[in-house]
PDB file of N, CA and C in Angstrom:
ATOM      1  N   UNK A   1      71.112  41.096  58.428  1.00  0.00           N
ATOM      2  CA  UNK A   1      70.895  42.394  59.050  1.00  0.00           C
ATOM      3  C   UNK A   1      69.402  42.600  59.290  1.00  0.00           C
ATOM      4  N   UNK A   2      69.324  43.588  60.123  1.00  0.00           N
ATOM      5  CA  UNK A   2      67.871  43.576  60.664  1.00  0.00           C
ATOM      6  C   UNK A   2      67.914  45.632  60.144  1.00  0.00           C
ATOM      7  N   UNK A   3      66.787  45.825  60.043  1.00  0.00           N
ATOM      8  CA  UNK A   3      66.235  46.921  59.565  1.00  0.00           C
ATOM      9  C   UNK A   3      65.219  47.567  60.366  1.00  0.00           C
ATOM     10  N   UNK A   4      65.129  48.530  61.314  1.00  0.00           N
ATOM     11  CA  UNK A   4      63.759  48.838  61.338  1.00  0.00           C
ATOM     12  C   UNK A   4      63.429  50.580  61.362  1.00  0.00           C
ATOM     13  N   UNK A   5      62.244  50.539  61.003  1.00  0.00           N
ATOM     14  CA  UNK A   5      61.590  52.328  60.466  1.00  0.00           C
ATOM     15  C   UNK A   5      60.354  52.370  61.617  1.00  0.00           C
ATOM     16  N   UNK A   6      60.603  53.147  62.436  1.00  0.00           N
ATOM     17  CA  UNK A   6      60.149  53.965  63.733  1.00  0.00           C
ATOM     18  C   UNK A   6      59.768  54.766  63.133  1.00  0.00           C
ATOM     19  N   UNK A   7      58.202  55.303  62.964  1.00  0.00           N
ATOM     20  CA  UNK A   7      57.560  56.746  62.606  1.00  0.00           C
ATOM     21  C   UNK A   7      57.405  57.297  63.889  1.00  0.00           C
ATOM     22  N   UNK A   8      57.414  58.392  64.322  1.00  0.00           N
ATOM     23  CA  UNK A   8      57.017  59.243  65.367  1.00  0.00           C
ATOM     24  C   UNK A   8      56.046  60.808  64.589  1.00  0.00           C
ATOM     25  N   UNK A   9      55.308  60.464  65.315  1.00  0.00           N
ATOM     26  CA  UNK A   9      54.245  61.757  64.908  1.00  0.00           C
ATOM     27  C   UNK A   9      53.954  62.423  66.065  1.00  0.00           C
ATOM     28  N   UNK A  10      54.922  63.556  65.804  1.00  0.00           N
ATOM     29  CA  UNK A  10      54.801  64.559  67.477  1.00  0.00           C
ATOM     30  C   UNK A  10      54.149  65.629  67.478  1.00  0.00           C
ATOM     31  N   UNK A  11      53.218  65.779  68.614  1.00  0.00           N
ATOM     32  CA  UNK A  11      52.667  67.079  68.774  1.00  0.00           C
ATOM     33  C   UNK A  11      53.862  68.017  68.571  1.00  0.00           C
ATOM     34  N   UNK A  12      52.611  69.642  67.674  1.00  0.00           N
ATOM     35  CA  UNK A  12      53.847  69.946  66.821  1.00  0.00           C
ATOM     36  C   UNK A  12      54.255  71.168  68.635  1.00  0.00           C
ATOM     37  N   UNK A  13      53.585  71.326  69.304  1.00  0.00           N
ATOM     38  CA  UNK A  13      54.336  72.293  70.757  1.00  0.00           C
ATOM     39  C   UNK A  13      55.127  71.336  71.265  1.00  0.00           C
ATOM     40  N   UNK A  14      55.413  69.898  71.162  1.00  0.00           N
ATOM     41  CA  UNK A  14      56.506  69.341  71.972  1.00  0.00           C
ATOM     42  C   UNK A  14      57.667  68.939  71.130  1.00  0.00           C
ATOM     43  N   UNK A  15      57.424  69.287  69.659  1.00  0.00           N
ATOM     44  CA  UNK A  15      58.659  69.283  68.709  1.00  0.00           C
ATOM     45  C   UNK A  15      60.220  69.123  69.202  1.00  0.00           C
ATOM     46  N   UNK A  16      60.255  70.299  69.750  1.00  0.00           N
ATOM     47  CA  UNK A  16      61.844  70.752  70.111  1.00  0.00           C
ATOM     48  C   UNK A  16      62.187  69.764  71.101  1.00  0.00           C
ATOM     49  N   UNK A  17      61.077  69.509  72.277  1.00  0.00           N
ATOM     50  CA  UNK A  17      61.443  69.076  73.384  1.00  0.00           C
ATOM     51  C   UNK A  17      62.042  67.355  73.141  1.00  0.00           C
ATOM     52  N   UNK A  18      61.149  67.119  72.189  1.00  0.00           N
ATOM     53  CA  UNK A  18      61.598  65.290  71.437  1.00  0.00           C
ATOM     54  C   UNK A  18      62.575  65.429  71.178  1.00  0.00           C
ATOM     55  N   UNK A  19      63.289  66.499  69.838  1.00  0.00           N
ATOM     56  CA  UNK A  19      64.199  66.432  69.015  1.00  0.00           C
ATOM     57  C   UNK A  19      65.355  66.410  70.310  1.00  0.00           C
ATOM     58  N   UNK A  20      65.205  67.201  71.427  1.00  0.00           N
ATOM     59  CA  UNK A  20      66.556  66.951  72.775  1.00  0.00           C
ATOM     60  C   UNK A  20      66.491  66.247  73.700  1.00  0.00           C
ATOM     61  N   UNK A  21      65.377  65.150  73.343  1.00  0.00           N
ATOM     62  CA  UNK A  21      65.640  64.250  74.177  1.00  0.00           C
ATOM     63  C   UNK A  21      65.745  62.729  73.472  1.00  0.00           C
ATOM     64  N   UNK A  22      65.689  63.171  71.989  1.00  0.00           N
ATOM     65  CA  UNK A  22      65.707  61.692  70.942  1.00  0.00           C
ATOM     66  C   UNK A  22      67.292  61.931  71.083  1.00  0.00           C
ATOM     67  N   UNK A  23      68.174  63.109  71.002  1.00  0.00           N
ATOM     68  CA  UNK A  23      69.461  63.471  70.623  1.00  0.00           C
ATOM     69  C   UNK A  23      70.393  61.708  71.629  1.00  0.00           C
ATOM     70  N   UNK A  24      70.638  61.981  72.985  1.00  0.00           N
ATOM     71  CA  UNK A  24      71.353  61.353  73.388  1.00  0.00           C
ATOM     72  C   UNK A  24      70.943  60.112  72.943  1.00  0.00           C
ATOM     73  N   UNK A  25      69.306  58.995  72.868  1.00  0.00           N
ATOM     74  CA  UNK A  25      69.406  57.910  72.609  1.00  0.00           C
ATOM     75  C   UNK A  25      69.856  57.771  71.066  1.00  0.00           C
ATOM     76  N   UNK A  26      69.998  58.536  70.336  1.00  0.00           N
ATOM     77  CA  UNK A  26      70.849  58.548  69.097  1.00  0.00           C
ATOM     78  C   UNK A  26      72.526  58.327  68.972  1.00  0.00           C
ATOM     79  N   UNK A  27      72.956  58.697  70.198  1.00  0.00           N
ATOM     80  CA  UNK A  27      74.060  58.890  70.391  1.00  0.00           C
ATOM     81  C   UNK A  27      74.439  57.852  71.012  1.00  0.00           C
ATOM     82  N   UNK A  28      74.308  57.360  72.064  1.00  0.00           N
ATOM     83  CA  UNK A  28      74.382  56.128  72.588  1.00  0.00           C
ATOM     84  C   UNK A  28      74.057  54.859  71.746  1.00  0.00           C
ATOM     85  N   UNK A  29      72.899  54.789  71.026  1.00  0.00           N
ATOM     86  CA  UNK A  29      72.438  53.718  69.905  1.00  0.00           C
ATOM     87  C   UNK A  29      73.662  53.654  69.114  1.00  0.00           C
ATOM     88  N   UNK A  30      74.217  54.589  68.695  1.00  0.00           N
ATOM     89  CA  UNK A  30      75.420  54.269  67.347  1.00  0.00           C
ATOM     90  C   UNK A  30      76.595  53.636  68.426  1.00  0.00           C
ATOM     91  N   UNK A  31      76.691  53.818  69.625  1.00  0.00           N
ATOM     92  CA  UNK A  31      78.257  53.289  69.897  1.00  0.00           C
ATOM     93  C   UNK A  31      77.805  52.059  70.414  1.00  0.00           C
ATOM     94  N   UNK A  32      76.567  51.296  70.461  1.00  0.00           N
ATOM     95  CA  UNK A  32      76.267  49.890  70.608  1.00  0.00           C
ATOM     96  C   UNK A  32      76.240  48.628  70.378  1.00  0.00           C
ATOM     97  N   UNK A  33      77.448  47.634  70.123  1.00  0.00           N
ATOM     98  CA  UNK A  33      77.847  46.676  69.807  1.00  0.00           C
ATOM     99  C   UNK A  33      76.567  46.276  68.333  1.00  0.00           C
ATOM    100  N   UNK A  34      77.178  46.122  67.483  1.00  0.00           N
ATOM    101  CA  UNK A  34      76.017  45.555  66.625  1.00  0.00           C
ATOM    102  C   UNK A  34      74.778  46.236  65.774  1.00  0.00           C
ATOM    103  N   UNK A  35      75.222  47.805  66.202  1.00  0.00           N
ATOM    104  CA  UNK A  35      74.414  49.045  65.670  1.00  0.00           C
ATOM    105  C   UNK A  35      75.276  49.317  64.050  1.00  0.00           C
ATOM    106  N   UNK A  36      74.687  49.394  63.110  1.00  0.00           N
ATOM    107  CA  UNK A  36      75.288  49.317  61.957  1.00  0.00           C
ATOM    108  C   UNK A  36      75.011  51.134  61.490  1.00  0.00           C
ATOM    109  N   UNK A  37      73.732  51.466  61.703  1.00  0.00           N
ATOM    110  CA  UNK A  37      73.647  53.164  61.674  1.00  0.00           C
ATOM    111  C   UNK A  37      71.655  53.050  62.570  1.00  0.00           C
ATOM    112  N   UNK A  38      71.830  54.263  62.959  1.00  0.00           N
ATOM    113  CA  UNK A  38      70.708  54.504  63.803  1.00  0.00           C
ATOM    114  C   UNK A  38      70.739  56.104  63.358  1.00  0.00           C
ATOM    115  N   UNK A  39      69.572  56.637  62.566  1.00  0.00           N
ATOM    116  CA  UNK A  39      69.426  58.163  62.062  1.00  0.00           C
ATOM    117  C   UNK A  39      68.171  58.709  61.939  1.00  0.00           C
ATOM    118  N   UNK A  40      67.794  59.311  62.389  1.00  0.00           N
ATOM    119  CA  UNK A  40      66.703  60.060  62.622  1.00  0.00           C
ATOM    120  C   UNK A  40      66.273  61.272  61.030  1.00  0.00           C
ATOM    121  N   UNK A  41      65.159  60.804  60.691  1.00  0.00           N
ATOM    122  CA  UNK A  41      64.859  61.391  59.204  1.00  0.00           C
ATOM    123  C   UNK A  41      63.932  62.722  59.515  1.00  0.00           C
ATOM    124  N   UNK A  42      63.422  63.531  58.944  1.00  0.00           N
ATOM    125  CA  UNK A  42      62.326  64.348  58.947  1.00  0.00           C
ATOM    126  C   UNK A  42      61.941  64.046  58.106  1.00  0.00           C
ATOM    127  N   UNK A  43      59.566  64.094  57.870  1.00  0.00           N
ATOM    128  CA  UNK A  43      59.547  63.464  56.895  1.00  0.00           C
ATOM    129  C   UNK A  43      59.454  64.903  55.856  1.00  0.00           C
ATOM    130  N   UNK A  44      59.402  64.992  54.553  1.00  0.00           N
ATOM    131  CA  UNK A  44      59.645  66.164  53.826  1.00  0.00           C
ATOM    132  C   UNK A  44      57.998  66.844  53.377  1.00  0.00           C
ATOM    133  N   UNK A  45      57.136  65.864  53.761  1.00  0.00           N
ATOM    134  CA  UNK A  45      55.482  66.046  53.432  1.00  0.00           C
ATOM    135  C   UNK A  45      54.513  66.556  54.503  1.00  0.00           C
ATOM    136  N   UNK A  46      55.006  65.835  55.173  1.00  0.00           N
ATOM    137  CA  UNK A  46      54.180  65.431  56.769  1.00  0.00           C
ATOM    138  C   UNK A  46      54.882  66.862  58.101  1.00  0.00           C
ATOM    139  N   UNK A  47      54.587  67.619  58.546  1.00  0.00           N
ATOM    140  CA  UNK A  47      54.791  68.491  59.871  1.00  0.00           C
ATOM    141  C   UNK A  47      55.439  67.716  60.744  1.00  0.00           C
ATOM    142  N   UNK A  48      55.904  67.423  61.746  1.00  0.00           N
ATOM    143  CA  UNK A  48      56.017  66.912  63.113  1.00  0.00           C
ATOM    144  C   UNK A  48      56.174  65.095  62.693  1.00  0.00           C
ATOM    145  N   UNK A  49      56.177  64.870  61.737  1.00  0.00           N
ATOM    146  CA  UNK A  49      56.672  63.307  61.408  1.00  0.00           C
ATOM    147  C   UNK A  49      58.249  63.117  61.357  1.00  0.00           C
ATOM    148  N   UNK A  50      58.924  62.225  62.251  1.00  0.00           N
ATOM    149  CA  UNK A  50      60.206  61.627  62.052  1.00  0.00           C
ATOM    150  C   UNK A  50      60.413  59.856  61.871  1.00  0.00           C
ATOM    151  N   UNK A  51      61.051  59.925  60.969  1.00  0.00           N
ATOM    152  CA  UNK A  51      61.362  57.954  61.399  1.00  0.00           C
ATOM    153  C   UNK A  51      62.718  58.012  61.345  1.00  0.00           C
ATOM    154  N   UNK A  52      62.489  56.868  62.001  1.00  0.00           N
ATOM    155  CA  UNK A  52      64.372  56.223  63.603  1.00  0.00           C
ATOM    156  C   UNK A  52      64.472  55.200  61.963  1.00  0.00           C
ATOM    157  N   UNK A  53      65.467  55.080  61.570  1.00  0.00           N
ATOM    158  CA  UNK A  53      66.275  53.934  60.117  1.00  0.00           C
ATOM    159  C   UNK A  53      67.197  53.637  61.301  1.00  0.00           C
ATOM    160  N   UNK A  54      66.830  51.993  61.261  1.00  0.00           N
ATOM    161  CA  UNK A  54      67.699  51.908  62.627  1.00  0.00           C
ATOM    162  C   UNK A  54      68.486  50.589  61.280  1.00  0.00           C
ATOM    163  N   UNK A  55      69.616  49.803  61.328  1.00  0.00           N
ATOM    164  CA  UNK A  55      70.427  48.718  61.047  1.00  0.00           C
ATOM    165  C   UNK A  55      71.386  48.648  61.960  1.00  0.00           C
ATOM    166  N   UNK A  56      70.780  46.943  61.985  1.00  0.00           N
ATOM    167  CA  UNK A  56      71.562  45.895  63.206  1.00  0.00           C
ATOM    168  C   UNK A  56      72.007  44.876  62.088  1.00  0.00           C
ATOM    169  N   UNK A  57      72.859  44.279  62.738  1.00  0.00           N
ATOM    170  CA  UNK A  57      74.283  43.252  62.607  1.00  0.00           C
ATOM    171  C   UNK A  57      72.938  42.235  62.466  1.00  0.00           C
ATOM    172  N   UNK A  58      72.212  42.161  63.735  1.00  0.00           N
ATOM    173  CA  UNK A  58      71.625  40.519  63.885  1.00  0.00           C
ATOM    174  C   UNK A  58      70.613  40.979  64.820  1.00  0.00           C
ATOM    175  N   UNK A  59      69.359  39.527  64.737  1.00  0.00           N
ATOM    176  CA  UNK A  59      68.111  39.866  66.289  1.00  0.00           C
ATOM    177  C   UNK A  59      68.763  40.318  67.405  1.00  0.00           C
ATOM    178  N   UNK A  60      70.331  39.140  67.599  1.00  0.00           N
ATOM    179  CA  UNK A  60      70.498  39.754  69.301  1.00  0.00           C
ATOM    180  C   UNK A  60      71.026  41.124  69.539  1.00  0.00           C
ATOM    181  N   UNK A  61      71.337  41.491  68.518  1.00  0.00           N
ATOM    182  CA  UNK A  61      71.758  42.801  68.904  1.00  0.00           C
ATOM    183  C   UNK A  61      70.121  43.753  68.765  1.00  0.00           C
ATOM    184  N   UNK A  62      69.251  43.266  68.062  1.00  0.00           N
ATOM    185  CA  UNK A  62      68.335  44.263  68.426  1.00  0.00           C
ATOM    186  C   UNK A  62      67.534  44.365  69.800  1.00  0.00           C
ATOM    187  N   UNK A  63      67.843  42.724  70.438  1.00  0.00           N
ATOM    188  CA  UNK A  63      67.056  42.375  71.404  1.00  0.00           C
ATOM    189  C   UNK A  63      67.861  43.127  72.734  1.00  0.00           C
ATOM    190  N   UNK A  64      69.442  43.529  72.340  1.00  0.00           N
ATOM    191  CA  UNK A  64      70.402  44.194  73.458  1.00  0.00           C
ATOM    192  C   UNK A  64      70.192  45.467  73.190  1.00  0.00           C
ATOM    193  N   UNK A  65      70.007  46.227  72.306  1.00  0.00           N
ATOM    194  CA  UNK A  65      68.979  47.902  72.332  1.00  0.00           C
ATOM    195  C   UNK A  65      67.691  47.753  73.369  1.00  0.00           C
ATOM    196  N   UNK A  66      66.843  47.088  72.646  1.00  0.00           N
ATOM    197  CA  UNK A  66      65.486  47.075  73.098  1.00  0.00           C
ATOM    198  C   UNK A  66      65.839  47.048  74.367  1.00  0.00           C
ATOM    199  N   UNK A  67      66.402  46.137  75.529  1.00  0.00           N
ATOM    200  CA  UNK A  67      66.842  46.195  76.741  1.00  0.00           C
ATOM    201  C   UNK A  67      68.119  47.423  77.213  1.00  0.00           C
ATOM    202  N   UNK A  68      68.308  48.130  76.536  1.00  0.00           N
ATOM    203  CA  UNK A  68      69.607  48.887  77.208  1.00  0.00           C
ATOM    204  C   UNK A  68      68.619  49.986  78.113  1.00  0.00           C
ATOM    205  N   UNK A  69      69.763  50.768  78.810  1.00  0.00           N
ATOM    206  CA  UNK A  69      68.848  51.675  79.660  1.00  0.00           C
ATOM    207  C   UNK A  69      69.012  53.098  78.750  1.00  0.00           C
ATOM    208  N   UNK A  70      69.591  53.357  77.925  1.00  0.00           N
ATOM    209  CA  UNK A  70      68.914  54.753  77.177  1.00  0.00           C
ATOM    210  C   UNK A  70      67.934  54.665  76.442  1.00  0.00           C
ATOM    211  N   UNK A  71      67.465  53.289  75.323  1.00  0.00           N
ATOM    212  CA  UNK A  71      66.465  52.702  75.076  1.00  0.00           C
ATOM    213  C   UNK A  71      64.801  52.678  75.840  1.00  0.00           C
ATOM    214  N   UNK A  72      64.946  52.069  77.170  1.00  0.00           N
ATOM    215  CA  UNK A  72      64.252  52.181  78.186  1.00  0.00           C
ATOM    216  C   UNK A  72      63.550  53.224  78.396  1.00  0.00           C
ATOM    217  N   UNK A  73      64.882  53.838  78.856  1.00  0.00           N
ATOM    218  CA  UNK A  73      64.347  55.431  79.266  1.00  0.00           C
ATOM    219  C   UNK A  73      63.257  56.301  78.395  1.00  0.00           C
ATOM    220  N   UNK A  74      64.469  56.088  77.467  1.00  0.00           N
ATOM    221  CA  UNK A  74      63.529  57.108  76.274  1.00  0.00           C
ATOM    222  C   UNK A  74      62.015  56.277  75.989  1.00  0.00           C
ATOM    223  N   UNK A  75      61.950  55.436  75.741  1.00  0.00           N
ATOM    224  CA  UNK A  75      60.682  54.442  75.643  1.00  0.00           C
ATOM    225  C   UNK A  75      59.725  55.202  76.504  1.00  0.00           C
ATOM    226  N   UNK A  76      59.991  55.024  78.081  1.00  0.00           N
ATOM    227  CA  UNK A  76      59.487  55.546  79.113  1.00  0.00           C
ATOM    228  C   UNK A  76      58.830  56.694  78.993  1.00  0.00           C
ATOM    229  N   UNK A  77      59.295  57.953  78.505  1.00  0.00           N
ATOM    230  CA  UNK A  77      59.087  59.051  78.339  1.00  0.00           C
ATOM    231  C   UNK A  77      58.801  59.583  76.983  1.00  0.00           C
ATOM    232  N   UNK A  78      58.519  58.459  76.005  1.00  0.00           N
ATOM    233  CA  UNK A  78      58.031  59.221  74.511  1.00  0.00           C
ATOM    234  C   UNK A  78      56.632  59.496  74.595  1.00  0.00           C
ATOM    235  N   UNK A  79      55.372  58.510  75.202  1.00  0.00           N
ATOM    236  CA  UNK A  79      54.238  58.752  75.256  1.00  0.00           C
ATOM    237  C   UNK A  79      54.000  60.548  74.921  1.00  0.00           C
ATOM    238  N   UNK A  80      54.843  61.460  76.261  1.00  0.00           N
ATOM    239  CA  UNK A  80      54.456  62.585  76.057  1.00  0.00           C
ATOM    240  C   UNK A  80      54.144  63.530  75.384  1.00  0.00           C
ATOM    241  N   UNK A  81      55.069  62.796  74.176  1.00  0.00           N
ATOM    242  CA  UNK A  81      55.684  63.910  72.867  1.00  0.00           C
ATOM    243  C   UNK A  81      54.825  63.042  71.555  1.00  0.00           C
ATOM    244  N   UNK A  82      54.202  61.730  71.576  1.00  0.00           N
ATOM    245  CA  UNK A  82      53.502  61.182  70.528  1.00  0.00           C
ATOM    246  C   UNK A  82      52.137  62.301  70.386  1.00  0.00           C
ATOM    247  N   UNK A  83      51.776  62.537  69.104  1.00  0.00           N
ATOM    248  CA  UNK A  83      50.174  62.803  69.220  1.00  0.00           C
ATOM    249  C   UNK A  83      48.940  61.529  68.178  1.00  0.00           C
ATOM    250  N   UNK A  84      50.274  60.349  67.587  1.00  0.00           N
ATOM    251  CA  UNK A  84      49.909  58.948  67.472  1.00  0.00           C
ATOM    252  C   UNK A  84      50.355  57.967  68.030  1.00  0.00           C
ATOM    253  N   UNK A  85      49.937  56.571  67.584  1.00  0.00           N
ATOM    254  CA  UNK A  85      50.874  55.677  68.245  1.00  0.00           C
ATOM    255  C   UNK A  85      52.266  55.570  67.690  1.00  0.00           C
ATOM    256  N   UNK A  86      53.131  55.425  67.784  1.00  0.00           N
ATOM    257  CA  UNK A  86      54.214  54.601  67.253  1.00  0.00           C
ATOM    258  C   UNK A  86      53.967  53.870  66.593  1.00  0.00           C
ATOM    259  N   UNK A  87      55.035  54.026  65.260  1.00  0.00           N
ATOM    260  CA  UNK A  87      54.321  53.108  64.146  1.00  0.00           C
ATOM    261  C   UNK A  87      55.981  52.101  63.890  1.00  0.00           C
ATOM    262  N   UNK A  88      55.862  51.016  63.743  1.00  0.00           N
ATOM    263  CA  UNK A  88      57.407  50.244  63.792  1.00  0.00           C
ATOM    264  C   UNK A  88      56.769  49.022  62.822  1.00  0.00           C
ATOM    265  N   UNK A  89      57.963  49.309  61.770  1.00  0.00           N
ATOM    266  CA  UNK A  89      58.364  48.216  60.981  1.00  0.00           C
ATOM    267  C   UNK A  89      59.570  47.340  60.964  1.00  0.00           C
ATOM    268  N   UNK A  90      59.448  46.321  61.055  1.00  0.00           N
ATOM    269  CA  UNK A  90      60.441  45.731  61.098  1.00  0.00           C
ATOM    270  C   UNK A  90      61.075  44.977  59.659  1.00  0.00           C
ATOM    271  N   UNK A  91      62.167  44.969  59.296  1.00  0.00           N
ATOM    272  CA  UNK A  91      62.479  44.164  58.007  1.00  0.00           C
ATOM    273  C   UNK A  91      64.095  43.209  58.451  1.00  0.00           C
ATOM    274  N   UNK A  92      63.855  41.958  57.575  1.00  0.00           N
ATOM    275  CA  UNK A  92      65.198  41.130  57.430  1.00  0.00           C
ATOM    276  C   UNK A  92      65.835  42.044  56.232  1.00  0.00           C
ATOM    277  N   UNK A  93      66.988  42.490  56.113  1.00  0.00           N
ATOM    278  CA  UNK A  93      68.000  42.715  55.150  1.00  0.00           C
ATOM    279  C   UNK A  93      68.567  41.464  54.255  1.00  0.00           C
ATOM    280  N   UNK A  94      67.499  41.062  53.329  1.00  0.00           N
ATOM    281  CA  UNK A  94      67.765  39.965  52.286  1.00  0.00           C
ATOM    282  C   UNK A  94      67.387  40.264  51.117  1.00  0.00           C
ATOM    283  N   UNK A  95      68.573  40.555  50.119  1.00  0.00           N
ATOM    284  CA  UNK A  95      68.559  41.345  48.764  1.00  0.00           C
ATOM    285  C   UNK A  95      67.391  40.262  48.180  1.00  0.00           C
ATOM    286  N   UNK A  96      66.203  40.871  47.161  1.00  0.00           N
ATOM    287  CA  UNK A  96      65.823  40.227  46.338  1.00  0.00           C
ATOM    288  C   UNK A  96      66.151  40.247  45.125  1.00  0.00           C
ATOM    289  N   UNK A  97      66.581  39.372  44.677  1.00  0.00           N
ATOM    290  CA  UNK A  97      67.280  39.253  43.122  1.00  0.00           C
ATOM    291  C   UNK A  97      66.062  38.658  42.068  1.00  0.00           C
ATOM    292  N   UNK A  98      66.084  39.489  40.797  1.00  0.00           N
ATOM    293  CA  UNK A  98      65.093  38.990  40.025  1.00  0.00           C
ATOM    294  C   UNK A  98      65.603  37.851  39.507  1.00  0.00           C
TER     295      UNK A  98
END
């Protein structure tokens, strides 16, 4: 499984406008072959901070998000609503056992 944590740090006047336009690529992301959960957090410290907890099946399914067109889109149009960069971690889902 593949793992990844999307921070978004939004100007806090375009708040609302993110939260309805993150809504549908949330919605579309979960019914996507190979989407295991895709959920949008608030952070509990931070104002205007959210991270995307995205889990995939496998790379190709992350590499078939990254290319879909609600993906895209939204990509296209987040600049507006960042007041940082995008911050993305990526992780393999491999238990470490002591």
């Amino acid at each position: 499984m593949i793992i990844i944590h999307a921070q978004f740090q939004i100007t806090p006047n375009k708040e609302q406008a993110f939260l309805e336009e993150i809504r549908s690529l949330v919605a579309s992301s979960r019914e996507e072959e190979g989407n295991v959960s895709y959920d949008l957090m608030k952070d509990t410290e931070k104002e205007s901070v959210y991270t995307m907890v995205e889990v995939w099946k496998d790379s190709a399914a992350v590499e078939t998000h990254n290319t879909s067109k609600h993906f895209t889109s939204f990509v296209g149009r987040a600049p507006e609503y960042l007041a940082a960069p995008l911050d993305v971690k990526i992780y393999e889902a491999n238990k470490v056992e002591r």
